[in-house]
Protein backbone atom coordinates (compact mmCIF):
# COMPACT_ATOMS: atom_id res chain seq x y z
CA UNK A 1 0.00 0.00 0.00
CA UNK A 2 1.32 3.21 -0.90
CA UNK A 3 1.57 6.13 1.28
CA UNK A 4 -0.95 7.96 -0.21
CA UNK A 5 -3.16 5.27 -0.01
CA UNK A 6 -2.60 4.72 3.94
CA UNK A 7 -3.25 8.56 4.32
CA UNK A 8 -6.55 8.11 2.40
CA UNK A 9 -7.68 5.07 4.53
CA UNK A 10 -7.24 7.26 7.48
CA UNK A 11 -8.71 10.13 6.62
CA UNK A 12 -11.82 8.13 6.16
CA UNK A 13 -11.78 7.61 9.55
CA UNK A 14 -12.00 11.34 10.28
CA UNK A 15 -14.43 12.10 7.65
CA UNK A 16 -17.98 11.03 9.49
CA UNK A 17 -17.00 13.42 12.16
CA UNK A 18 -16.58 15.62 9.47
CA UNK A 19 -19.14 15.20 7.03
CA UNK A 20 -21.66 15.21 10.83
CA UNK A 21 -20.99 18.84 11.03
CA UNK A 22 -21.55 19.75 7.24
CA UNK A 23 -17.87 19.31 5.99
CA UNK A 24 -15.40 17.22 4.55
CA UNK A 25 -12.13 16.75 3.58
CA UNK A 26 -10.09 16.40 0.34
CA UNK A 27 -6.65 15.08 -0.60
CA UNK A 28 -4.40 17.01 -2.71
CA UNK A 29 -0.85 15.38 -2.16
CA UNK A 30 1.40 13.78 0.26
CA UNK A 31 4.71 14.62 -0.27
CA UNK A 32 7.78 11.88 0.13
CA UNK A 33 8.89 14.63 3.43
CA UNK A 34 5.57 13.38 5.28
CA UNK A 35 3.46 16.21 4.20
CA UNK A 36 0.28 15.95 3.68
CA UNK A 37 -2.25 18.84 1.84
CA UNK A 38 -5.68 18.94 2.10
CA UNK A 39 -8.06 20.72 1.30
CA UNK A 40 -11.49 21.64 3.92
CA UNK A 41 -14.54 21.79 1.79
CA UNK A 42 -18.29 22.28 3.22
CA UNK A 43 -18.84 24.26 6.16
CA UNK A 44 -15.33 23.16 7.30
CA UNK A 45 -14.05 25.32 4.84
CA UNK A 46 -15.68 28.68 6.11
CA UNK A 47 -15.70 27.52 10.37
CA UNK A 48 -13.08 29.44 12.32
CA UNK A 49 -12.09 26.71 14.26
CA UNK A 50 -11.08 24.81 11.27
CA UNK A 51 -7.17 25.03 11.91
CA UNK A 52 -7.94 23.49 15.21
CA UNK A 53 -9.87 20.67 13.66
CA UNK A 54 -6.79 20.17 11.37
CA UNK A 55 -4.27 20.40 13.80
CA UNK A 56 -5.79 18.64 16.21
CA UNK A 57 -8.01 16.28 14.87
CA UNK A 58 -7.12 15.29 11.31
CA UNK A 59 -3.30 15.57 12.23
CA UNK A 60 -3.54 13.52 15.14
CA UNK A 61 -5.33 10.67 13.51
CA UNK A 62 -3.18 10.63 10.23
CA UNK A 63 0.59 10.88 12.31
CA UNK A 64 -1.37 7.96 14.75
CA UNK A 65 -2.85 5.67 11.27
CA UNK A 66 0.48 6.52 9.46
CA UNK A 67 3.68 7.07 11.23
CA UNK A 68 5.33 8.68 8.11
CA UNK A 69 3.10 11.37 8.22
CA UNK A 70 5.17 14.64 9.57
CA UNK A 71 2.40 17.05 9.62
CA UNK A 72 -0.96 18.66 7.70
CA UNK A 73 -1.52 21.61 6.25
CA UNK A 74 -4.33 22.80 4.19
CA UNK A 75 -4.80 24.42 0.77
């Protein structure tokens, strides 16, 4: 399984938490450093908190699923 792969079988563990608030979450590249874009679509994409949710939700889960994963950042 590539990384990419790994990082998009994790972040379908964050997306019902997500998707539960009006949001979601979208995968734009994962670079061979560990670093993973994204992009926060749906009302995640307009919510203040949403560096919070990144930083401390979807990061958390990804560096926890997938070990190579150095940190997130969004688009």
């Amino acid at each position: 399984m590539s990384l990419k792969e790994k990082v998009e079988a994790a972040l379908e563990k964050v997306r019902p938490a997500l998707k539960a608030d009006g949001g979601d979450i979208e995968l734009l590249d994962v670079s061979e450093t560990g670093t993973v874009k994204v992009k926060l679509t749906g009302a995640c994409g307009i919510c203040p908190m949403s560096q919070m949710t990144l930083k401390m939700g979807v990061e958390q889960v990804l560096k926890k699923e997938v070990p190579e994963v150095k940190e997130v950042v969004s688009e």
